[in-house]
N, C-alpha and C. Protein backbone atom coordinates (compact mmCIF):
# COMPACT_ATOMS: atom_id res chain seq x y z
N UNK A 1 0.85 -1.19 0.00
CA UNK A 1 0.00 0.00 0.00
C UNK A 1 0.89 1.25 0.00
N UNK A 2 1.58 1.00 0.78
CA UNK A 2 2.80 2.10 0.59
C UNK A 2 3.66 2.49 -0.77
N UNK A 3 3.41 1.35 -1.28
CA UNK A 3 4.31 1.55 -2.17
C UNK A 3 3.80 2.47 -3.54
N UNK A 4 2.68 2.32 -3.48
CA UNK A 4 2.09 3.16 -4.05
C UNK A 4 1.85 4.45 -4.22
N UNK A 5 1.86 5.09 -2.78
CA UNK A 5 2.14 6.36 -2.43
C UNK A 5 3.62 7.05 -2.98
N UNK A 6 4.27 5.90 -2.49
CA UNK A 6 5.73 6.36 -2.95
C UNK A 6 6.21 6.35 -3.99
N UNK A 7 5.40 5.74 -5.75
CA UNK A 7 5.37 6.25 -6.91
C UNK A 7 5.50 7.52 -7.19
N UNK A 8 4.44 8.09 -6.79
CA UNK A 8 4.34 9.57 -7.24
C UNK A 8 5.19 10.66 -6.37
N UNK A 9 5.65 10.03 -5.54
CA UNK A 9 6.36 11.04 -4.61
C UNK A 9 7.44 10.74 -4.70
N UNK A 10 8.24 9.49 -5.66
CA UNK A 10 9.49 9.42 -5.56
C UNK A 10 9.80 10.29 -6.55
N UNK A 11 8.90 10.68 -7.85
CA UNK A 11 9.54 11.91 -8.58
C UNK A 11 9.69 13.42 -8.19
N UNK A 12 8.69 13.40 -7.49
CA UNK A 12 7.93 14.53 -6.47
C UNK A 12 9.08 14.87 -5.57
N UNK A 13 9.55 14.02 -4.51
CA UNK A 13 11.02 14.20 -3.93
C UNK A 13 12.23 13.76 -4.17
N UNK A 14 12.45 13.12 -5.45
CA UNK A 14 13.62 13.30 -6.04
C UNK A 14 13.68 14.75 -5.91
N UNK A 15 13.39 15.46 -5.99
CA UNK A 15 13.58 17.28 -6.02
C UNK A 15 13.82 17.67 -5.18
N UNK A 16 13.30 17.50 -4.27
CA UNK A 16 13.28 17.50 -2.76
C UNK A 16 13.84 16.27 -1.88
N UNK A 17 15.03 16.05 -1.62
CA UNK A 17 15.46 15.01 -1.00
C UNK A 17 14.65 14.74 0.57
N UNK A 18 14.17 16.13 1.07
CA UNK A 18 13.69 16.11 2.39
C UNK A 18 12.45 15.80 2.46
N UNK A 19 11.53 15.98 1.78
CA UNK A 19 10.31 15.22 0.93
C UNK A 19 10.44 14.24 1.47
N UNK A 20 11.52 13.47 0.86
CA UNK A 20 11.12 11.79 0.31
C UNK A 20 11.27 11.20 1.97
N UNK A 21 11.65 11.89 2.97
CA UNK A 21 11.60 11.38 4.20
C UNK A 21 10.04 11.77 4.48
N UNK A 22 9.75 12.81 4.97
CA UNK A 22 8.39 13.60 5.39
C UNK A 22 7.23 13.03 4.48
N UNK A 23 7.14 12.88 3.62
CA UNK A 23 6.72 12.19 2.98
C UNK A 23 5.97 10.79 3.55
N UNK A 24 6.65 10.04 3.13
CA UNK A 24 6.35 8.87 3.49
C UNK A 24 6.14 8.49 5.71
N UNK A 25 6.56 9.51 5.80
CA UNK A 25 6.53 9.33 7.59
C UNK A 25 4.82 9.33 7.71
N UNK A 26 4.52 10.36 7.10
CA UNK A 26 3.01 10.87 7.82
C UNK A 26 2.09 10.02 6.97
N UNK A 27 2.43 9.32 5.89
CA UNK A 27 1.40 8.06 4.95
C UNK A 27 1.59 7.13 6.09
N UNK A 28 3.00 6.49 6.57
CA UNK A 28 2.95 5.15 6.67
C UNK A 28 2.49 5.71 8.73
């Protein structure tokens, strides 16, 4: 289920390296 989220946000925070943490903290 997660991993799904993290499709669109891995391009999304590739840009943002700090993203790709914050990100996924407050989904999972």
């Amino acid at each position: 289920q997660h991993i799904t989220a993290v499709i669109p946000y891995y391009g999304y925070a590739r840009q943002d390296r700090k993203l790709e943490v914050v990100s996924p903290s407050p989904l999972s």
